[in-house]
Protein backbone atom coordinates (compact mmCIF):
# COMPACT_ATOMS: atom_id res chain seq x y z
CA UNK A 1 0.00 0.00 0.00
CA UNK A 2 1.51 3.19 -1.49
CA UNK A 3 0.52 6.09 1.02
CA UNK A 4 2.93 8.72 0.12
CA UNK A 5 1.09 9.64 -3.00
CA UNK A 6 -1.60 10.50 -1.23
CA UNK A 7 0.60 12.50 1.12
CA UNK A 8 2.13 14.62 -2.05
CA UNK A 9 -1.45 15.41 -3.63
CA UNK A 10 -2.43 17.43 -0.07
CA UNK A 11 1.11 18.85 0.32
CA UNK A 12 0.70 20.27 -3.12
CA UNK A 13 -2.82 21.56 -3.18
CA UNK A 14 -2.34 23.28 0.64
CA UNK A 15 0.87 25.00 -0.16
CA UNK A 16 3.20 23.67 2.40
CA UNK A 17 2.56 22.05 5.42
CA UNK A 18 2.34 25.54 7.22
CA UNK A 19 -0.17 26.77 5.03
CA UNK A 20 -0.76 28.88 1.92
CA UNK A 21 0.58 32.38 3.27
CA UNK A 22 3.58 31.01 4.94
CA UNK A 23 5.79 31.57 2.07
CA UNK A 24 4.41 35.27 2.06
CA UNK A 25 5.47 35.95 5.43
CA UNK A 26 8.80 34.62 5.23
CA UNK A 27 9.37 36.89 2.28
CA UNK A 28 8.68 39.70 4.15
CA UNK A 29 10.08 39.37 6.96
CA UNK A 30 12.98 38.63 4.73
CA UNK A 31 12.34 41.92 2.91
CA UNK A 32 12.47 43.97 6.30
CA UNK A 33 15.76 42.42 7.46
CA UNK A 34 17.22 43.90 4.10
CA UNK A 35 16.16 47.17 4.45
CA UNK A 36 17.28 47.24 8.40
CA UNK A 37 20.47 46.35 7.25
CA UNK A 38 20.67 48.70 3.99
CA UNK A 39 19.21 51.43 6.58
CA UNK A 40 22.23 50.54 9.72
CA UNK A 41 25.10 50.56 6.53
CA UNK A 42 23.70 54.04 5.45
CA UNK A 43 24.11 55.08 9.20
CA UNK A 44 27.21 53.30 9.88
CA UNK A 45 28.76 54.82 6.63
CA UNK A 46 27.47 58.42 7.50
CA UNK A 47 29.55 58.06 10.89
CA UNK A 48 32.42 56.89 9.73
CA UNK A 49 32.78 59.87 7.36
CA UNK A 50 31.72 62.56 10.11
CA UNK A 51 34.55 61.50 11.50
CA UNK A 52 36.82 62.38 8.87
CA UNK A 53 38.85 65.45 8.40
CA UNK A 54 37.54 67.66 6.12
CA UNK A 55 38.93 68.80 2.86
CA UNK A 56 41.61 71.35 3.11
CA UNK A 57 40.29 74.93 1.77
CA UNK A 58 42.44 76.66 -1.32
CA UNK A 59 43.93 79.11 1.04
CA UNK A 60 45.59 75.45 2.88
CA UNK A 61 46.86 73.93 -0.63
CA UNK A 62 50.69 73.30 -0.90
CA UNK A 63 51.93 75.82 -3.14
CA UNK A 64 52.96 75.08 -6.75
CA UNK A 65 57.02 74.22 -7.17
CA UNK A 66 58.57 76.74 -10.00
CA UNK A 67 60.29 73.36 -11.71
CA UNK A 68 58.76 70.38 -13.37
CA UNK A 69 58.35 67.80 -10.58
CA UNK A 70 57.94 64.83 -12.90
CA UNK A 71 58.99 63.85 -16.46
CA UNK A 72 56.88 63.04 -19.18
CA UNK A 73 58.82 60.83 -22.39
CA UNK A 74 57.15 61.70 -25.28
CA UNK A 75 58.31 58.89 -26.59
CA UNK A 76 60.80 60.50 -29.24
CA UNK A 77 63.76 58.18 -30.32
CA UNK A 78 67.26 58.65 -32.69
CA UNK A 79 67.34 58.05 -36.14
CA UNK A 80 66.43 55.14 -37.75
CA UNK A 81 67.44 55.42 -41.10
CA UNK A 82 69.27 53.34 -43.49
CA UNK A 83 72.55 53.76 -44.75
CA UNK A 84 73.64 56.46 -47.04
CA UNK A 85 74.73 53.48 -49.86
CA UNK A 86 71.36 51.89 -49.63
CA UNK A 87 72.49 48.45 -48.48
CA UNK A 88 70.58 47.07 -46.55
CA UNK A 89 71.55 46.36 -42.74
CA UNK A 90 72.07 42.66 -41.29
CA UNK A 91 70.30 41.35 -38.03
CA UNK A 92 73.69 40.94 -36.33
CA UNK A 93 74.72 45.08 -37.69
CA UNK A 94 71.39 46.38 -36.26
CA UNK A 95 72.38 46.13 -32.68
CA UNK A 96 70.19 49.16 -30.89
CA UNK A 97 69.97 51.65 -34.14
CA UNK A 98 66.98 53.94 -33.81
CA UNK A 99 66.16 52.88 -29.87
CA UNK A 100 68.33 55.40 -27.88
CA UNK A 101 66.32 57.84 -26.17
CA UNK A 102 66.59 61.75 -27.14
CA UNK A 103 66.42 63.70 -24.04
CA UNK A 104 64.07 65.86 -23.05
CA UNK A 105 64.34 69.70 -23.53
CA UNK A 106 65.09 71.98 -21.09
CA UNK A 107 62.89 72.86 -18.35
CA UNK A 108 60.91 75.89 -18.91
CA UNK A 109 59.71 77.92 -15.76
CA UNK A 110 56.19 77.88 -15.23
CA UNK A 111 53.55 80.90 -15.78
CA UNK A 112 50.40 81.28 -13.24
């Protein structure tokens, strides 16, 4: 005699053993937990950053240095050209032809 079939017919037609709305309430009460904790990490983060310094004003900036304080390579190299006869070059003659770095120009002071 095959009872659990019988069993799985109810089970499906009452919703759950707990009832029909059970699976409502859990979702809401799942629903509020969420939005307590979204609400206490809003709170949390709003304290944290109270208790930050504040941004310094423009009369507390460091002032500007008169010289370039970092280098930007443009990227320019020497000469790669070929030789004046027009023969061409062998992997073993090109050793680093047209890779040595020019150097920059001069610093120029800076205008405010």
């Amino acid at each position: 005699m095959d009872v659990t079939n019988g069993a799985w017919e109810s089970l499906a037609s009452t919703g759950g053993a707990d009832g029909p709305g059970t699976m409502g309430v859990v979702l809401g009460v799942i629903g509020l937990l969420v939005v307590l904790l979204l609400i206490g990490a809003f709170w949390f983060g709003m304290r944290r950053r109270d208790k930050e310094s504040r941004p310094p004003r423009p009369d507390e900036q460091p002032p500007r240095p008169d010289h370039r304080t970092e280098i930007q390579e443009s990227g320019l190299h020497g000469s790669d050209r070929f030789p004046a006869n027009g023969r061409a070059l062998s992997p073993y003659e090109l050793s680093d032809r047209g890779n040595e770095v020019i150097p920059p120009p001069e610093d120029e002071p800076r205008r405010d």
